[in-house]
Protein backbone atom coordinates (compact mmCIF):
# COMPACT_ATOMS: atom_id res chain seq x y z
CA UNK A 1 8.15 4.65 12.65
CA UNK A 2 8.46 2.67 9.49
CA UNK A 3 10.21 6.16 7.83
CA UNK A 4 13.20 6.11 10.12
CA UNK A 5 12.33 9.13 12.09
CA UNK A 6 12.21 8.25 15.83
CA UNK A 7 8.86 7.96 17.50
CA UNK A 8 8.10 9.99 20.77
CA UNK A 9 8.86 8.28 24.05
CA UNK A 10 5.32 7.94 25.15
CA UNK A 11 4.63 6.18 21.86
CA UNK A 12 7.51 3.77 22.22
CA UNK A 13 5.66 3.32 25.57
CA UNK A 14 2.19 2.99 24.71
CA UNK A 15 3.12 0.29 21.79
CA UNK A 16 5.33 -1.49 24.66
CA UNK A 17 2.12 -2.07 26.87
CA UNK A 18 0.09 -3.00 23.73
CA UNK A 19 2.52 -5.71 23.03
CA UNK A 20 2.95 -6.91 26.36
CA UNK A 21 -1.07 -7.07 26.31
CA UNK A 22 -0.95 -8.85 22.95
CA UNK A 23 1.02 -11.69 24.36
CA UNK A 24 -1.24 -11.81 27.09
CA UNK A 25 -4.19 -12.01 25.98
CA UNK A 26 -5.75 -15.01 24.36
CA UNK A 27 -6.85 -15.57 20.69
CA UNK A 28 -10.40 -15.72 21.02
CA UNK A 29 -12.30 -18.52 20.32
CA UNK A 30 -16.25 -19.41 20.41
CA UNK A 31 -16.13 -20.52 23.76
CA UNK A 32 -16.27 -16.56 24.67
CA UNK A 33 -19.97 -14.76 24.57
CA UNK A 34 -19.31 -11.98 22.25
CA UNK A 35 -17.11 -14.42 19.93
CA UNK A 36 -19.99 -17.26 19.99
CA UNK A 37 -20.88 -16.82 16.30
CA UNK A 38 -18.01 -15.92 14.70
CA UNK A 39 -15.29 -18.85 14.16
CA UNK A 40 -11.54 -17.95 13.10
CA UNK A 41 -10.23 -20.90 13.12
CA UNK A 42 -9.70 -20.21 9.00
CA UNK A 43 -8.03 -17.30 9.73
CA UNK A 44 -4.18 -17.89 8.48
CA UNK A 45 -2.60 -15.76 11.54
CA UNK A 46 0.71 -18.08 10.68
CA UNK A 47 0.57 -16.28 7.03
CA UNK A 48 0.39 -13.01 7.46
CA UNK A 49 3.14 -10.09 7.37
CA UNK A 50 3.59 -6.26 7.58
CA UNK A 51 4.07 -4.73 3.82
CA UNK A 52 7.53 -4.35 3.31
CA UNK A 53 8.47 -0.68 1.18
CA UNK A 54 9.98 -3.40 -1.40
CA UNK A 55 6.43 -4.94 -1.29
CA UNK A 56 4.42 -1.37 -1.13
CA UNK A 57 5.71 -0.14 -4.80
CA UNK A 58 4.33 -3.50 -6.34
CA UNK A 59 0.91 -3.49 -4.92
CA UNK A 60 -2.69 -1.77 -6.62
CA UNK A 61 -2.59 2.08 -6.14
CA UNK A 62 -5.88 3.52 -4.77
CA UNK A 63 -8.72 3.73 -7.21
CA UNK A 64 -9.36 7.54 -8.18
CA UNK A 65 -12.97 6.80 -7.75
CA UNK A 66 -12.49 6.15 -4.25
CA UNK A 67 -10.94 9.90 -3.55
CA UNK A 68 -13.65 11.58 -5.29
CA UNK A 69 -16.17 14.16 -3.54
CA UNK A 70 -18.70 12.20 -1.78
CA UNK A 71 -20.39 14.60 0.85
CA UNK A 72 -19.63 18.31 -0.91
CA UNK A 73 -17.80 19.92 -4.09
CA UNK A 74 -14.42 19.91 -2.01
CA UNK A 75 -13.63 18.30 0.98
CA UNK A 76 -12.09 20.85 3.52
CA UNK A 77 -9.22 18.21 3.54
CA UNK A 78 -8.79 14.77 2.60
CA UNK A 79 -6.03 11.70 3.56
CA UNK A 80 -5.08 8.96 1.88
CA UNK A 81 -3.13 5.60 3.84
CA UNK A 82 -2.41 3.16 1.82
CA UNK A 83 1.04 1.22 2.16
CA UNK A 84 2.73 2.85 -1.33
CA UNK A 85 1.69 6.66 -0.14
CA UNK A 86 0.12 8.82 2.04
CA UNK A 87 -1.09 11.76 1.06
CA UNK A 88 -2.27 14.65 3.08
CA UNK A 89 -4.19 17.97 2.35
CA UNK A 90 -6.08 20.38 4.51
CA UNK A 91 -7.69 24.16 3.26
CA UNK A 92 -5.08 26.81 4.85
CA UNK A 93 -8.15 28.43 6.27
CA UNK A 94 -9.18 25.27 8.41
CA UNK A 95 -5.55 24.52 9.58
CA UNK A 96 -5.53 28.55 10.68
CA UNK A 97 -8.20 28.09 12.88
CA UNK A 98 -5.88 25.59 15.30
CA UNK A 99 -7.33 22.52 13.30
CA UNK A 100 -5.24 19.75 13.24
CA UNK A 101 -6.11 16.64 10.40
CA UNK A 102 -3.23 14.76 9.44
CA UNK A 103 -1.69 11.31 9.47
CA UNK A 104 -0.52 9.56 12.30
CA UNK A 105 3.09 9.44 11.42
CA UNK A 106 3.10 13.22 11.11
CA UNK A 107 1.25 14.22 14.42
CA UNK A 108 3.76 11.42 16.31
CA UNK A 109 6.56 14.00 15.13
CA UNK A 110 5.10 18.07 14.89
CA UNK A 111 1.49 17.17 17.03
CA UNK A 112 3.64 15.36 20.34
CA UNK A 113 1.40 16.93 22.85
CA UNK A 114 -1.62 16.87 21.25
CA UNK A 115 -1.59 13.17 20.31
CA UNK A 116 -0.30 12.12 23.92
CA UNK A 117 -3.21 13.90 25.28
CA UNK A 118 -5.75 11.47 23.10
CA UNK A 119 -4.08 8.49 22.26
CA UNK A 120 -5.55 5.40 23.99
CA UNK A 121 -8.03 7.30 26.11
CA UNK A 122 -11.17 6.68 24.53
CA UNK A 123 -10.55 2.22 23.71
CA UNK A 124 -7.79 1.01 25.44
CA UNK A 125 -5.28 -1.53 24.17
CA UNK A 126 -5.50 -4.18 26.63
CA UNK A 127 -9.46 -4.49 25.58
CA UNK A 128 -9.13 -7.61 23.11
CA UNK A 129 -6.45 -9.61 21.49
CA UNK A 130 -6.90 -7.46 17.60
CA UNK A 131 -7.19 -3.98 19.61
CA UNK A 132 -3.74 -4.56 21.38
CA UNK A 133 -2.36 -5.29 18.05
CA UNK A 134 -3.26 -2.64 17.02
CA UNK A 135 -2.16 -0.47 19.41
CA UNK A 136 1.35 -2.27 18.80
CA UNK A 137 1.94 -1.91 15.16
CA UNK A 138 -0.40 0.72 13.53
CA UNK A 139 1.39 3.22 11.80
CA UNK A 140 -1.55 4.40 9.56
CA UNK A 141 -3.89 6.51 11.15
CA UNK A 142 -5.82 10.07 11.34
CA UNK A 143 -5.51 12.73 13.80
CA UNK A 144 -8.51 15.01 13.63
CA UNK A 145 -8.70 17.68 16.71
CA UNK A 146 -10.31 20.44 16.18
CA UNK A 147 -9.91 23.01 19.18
CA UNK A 148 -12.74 25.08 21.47
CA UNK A 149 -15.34 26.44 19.74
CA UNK A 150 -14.18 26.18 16.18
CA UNK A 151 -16.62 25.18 13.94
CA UNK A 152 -15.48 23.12 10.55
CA UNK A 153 -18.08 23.72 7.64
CA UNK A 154 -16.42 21.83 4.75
CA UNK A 155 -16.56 18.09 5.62
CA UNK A 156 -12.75 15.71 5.99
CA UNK A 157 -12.34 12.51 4.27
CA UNK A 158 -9.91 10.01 4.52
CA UNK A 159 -9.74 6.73 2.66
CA UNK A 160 -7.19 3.54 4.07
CA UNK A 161 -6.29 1.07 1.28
CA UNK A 162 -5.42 -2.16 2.41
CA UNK A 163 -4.39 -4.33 -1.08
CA UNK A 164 -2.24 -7.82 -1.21
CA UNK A 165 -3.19 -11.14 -0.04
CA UNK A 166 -0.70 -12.78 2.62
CA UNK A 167 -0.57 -8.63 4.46
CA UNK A 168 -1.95 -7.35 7.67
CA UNK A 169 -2.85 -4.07 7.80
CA UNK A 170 -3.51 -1.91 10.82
CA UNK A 171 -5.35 1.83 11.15
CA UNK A 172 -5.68 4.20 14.01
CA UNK A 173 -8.10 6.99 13.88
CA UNK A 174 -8.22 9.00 16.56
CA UNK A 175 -10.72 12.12 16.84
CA UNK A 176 -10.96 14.66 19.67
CA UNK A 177 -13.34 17.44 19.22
CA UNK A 178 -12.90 20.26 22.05
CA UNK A 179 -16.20 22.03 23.98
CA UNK A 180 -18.47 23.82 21.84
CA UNK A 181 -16.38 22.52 18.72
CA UNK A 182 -18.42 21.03 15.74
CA UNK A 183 -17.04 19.07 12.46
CA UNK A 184 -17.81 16.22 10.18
CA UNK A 185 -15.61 12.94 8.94
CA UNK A 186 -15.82 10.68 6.29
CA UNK A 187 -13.92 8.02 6.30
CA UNK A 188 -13.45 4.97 4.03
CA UNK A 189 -11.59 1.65 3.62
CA UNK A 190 -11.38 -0.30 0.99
CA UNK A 191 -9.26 -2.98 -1.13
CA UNK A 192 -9.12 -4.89 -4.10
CA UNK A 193 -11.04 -8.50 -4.70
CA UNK A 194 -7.90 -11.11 -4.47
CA UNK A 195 -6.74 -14.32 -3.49
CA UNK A 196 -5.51 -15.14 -0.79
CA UNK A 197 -6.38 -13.56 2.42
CA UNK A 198 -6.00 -10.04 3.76
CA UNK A 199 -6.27 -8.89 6.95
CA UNK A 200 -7.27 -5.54 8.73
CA UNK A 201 -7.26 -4.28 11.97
CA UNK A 202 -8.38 -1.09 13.50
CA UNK A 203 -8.86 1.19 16.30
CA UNK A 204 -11.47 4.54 16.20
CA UNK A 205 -11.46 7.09 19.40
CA UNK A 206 -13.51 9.71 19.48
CA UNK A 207 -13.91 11.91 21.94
CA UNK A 208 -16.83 14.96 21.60
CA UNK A 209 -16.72 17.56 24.31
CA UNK A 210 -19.30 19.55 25.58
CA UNK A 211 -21.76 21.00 23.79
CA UNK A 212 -20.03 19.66 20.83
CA UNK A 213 -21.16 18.69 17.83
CA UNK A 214 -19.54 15.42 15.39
CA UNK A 215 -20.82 13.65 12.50
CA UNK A 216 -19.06 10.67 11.48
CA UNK A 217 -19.75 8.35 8.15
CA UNK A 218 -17.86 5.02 8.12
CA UNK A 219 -17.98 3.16 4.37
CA UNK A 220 -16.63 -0.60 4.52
CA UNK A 221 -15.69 -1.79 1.45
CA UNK A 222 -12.90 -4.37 2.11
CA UNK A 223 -12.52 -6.66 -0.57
CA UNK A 224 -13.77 -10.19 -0.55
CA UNK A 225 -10.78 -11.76 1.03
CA UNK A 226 -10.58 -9.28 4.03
CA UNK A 227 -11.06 -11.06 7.06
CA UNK A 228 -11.23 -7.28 9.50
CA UNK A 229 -11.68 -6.51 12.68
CA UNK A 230 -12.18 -3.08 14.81
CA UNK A 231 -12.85 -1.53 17.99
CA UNK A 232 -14.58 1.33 17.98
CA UNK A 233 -15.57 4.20 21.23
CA UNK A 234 -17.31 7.30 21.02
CA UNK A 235 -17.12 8.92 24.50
CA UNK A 236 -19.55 12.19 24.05
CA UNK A 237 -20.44 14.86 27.06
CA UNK A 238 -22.07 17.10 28.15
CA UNK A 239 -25.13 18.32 25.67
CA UNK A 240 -22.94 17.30 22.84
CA UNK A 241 -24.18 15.23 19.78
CA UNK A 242 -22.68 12.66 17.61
CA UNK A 243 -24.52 11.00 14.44
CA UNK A 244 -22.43 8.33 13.71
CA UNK A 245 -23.66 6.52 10.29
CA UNK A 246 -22.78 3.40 9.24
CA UNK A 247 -22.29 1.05 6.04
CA UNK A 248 -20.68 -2.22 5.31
CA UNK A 249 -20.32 -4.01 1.93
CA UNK A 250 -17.20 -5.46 1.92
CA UNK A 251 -14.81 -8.21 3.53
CA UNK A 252 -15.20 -12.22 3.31
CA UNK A 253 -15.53 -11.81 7.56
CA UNK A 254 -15.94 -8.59 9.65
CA UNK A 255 -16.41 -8.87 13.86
CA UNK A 256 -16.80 -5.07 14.44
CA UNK A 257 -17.19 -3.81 18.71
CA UNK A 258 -18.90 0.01 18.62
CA UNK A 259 -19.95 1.03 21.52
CA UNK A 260 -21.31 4.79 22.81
CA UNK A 261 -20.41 6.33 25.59
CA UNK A 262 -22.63 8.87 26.95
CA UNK A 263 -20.47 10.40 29.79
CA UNK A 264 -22.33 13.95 30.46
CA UNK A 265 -25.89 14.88 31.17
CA UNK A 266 -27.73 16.26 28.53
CA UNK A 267 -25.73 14.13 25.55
CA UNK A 268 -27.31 12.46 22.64
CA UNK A 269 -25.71 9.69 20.26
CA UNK A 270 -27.41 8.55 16.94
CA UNK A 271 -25.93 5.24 15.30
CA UNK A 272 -27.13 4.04 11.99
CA UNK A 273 -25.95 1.12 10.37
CA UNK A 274 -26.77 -1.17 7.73
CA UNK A 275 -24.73 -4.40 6.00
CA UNK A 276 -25.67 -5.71 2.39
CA UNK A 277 -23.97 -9.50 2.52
CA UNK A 278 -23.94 -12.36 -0.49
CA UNK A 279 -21.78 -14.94 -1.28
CA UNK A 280 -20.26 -16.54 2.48
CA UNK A 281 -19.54 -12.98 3.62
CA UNK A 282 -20.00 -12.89 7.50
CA UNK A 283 -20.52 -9.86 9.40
CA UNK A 284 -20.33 -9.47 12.95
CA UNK A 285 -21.53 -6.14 15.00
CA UNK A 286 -21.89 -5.84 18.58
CA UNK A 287 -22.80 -2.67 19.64
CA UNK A 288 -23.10 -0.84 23.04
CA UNK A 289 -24.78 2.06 24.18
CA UNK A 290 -23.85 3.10 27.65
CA UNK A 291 -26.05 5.13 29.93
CA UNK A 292 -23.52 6.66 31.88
CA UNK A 293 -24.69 10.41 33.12
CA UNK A 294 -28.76 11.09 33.83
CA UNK A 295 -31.29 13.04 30.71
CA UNK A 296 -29.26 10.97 28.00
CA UNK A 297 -30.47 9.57 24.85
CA UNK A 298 -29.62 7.43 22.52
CA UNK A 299 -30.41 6.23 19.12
CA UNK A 300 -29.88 2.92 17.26
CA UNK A 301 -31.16 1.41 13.82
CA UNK A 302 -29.34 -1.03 12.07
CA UNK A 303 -30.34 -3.22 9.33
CA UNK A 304 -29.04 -6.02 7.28
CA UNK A 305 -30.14 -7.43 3.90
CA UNK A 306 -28.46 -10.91 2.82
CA UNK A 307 -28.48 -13.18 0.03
CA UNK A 308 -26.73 -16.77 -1.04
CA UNK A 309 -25.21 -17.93 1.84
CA UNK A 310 -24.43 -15.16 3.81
CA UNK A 311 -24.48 -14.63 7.39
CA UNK A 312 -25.08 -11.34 9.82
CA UNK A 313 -24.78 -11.39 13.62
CA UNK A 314 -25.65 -8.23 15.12
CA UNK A 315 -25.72 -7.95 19.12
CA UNK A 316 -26.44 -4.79 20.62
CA UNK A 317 -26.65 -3.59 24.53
CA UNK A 318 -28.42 -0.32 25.75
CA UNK A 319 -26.93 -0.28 29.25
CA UNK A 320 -28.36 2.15 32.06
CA UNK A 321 -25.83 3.36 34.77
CA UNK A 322 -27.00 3.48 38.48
CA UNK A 323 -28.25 7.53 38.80
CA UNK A 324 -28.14 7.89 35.05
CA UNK A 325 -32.11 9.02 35.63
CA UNK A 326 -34.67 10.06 32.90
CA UNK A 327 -32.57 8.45 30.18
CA UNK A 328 -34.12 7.66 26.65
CA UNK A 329 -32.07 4.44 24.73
CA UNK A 330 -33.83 2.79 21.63
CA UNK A 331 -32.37 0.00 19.37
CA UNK A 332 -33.83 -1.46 16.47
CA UNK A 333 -32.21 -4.13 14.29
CA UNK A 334 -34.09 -5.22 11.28
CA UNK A 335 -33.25 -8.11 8.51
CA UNK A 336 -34.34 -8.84 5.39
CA UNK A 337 -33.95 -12.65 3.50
CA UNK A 338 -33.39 -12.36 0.23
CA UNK A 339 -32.34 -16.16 0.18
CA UNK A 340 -33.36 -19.54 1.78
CA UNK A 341 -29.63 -20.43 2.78
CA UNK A 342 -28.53 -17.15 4.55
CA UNK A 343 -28.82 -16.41 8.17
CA UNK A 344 -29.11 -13.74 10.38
CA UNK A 345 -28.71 -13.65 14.37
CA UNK A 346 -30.40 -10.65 15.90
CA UNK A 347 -29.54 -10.30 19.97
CA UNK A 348 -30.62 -7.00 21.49
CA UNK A 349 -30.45 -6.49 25.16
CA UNK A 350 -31.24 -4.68 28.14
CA UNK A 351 -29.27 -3.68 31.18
CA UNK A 352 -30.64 -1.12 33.21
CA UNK A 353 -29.41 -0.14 36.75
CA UNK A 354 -31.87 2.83 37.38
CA UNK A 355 -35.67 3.05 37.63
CA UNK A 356 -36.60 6.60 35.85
CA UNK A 357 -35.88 5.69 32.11
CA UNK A 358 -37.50 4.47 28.68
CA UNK A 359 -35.56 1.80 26.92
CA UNK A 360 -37.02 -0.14 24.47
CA UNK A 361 -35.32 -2.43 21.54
CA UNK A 362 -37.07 -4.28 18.70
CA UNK A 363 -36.05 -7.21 16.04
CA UNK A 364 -37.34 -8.84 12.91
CA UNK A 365 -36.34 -11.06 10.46
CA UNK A 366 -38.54 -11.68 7.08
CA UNK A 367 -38.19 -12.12 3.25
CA UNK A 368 -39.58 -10.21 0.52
CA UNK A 369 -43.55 -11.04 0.18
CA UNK A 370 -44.19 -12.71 -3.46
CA UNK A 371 -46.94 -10.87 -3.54
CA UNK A 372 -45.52 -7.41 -2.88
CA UNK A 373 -43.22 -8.76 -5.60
CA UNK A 374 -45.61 -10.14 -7.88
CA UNK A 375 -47.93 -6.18 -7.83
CA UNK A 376 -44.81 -4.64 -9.41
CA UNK A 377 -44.46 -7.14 -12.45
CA UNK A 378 -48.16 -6.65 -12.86
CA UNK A 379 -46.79 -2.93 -13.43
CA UNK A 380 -44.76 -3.60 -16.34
CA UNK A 381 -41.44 -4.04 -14.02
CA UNK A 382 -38.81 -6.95 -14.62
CA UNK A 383 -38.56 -9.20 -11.32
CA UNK A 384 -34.50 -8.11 -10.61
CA UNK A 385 -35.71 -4.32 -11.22
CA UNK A 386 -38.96 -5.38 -8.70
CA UNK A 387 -36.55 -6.87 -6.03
CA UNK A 388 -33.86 -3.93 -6.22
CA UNK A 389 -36.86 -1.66 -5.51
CA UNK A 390 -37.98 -3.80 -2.58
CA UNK A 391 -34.18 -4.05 -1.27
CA UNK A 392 -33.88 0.00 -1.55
CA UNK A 393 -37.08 0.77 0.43
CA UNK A 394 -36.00 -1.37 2.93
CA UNK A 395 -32.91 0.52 3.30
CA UNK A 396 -34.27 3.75 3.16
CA UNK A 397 -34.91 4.72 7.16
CA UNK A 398 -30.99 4.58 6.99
CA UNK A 399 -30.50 6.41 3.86
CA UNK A 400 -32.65 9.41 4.99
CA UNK A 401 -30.19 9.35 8.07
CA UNK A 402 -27.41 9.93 5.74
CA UNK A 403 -26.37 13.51 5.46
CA UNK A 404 -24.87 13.70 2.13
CA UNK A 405 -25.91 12.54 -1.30
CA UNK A 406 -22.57 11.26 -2.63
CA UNK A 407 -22.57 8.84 0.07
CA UNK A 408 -26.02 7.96 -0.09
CA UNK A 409 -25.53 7.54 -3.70
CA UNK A 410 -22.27 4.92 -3.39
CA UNK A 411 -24.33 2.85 -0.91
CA UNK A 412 -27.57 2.84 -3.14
CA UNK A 413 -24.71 1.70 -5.80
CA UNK A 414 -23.65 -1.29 -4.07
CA UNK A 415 -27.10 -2.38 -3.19
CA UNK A 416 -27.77 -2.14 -7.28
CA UNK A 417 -23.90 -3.98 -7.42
CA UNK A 418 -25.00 -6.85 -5.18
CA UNK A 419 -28.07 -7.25 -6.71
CA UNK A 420 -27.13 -8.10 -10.16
């Protein structure tokens, strides 16, 4: 590791076969279906470098703001990766019950067995040219495991800081929540607006076991010259639950893979997601909800609001396993035009291999009405105050979804930010 403390064997091995996969595998290009609408050819890969500890010490500390309470009072424990520190804190009364939530260069040296057990099960490294490279160099990252039937009240947060143009950054965040276990995770990444691009690239595993329960809030807000890119698995069993909820403000371009996996009978998997763009920002989501074990269901809204010239791709998949009987998937993706020169690609798709199921999926794309508009300055209300109102009902499906009001307050923020 970058600290000068040896690494484990089996990580030495597992960022070996990363590598090799790395070289292997192509750059991808919009000749490939799931990379049709997103162009890199921008990207400055020749450019970029790891931080250096000479570089670290010079670049923005963390915002305060950013390590505030946003779901409770106090967090149970909190991390913070960001190439000048890490910082880690967990409640003594959490870590007695076997919990283990702590940085990735930590568990690699007092958590061996445990993170051998969970690293690389859930998205393997050989699944895309960014997730190998990943695998290969990311020394920031979370270990959350929390063991059978322990139940964590007080919700975790972690934030990753990724400042300074011309740097690559790379997280791992890897989550294992044993049978009959229950917790919930914020996490949160974020930089500066700078010149000069940035890069990020991530990896999240999560594994919920049986009759487990997980939720999981993801905030995205990489600075405008972020060009980021993650992989992303839930793999949940039997008559366990995950709400995974989702919200992305940030980067100039984002191509983002999440996929559920609903492995036992009896699971259920929530994802809620919604993007505010402007300026060129592009964001990229493909999602996947796999059908894998009979009596699942599954649960997927995502919407997108963009303005100037901004662009949103969202592709999502409900696929149905052969035997995976008497399974329930929904998607919805809905977009909302709040200029003449954005765009937004909406692709949602069936695949179903078994004949006892209800899937359905749904898509629109429409602007504000004038006249819906023009009723609230007939009320005494200013046209930006009129449109902000529109934008935030819009949103609001996904905001009752949200389990915590700090959170639902920082996105309702951003929407007021962007509309300005």
């Amino acid at each position: 590791m970058s600290n000068g403390v040896k690494e484990p064997d089996f990580l030495t091995k597992y960022r070996q076969q990363a590598w090799d996969a790395f070289q292997r595998i192509p750059f991808p290009t919009t000749r490939e279906e799931a990379w049709r609408r997103t162009d890199l050819r921008n990207l400055q890969t020749e450019t970029f470098q790891i931080p250096t500890k000479e570089q670290s010490g010079e670049l923005p500390v963390v915002p305060s703001d950013l390590l505030k309470p946003l779901a409770d009072d106090n967090y149970g424990g909190q991390i913070l990766l960001s190439p000048n520190d890490i910082q880690v804190s967990l409640q003594p009364e959490i870590a007695a019950k076997g919990v283990i939530f702590t940085d990735l260069a930590t568990a690699a040296q007092k958590y061996p067995e445990i993170l051998e057990k969970v690293l690389g099960q859930i998205v393997q490294a050989d699944e895309g040219k960014f997730a190998a490279m990943t695998a290969a160099f990311a020394e920031a990252g979370v270990l959350l495991y929390v063991p059978k039937g322990v139940t964590v009240e007080e919700p975790l947060h972690s934030v990753a800081w990724g400042p300074g143009a011309g740097l690559v950054h790379f997280s791992h965040l890897l989550v294992w929540i044993e049978d009959g276990a229950s917790a919930t995770y914020v996490h949160e990444a974020a930089s500066p607006d700078e010149d000069g691009q940035t890069m990020h690239s991530g990896i999240v595993e999560i594994h919920v076991g049986d009759a487990a329960n997980f939720r999981f809030v993801e905030l995205q807000s990489w600075g405008n010259n972020v060009w980021n890119f993650t992989h992303e698995r839930a793999r949940i069993g039997r008559d366990a639950n995950l709400d995974w909820v989702f919200g992305g403000v940030g980067s100039h371009l984002t191509k983002n893979f999440t996929e559920l996996d609903l492995a036992g009978s009896g699971s259920t998997g929530r994802m809620s997601g919604f993007v505010f763009t402007d300026r060129d920002q592009h964001l990229d989501h493909d999602t996947q909800q796999n059908h894998l074990a009979a009596h699942t269901t599954s649960d997927l809204l995502f919407k997108a609001a963009l303005e100037e010239e901004s662009r949103s791709v969202w592709q999502g998949m409900i696929y149905v396993a052969p035997g995976a009987q008497q399974t329930d998937g929904y998607q919805a993706n809905n977009n909302l035009m709040l200029s003449d020169d954005a765009r937004a690609d909406s692709i949602p798709g069936l695949e179903i291999m078994a004949d006892d199921v209800r899937c359905t999926h749904g898509s629109t794309i429409g602007n504000i009405q004038e006249e819906e508009i023009f009723y609230l300055l007939t009320r005494g209300i200013e046209r930006i105050t009129a449109e902000q109102l529109m934008v935030e009902g819009f949103f609001d499906p996904i905001m009752q979804r949200i389990p915590f009001d700090g959170v639902r307050s920082r996105f309702q923020q951003a929407i007021k930010d962007k509309l300005k």
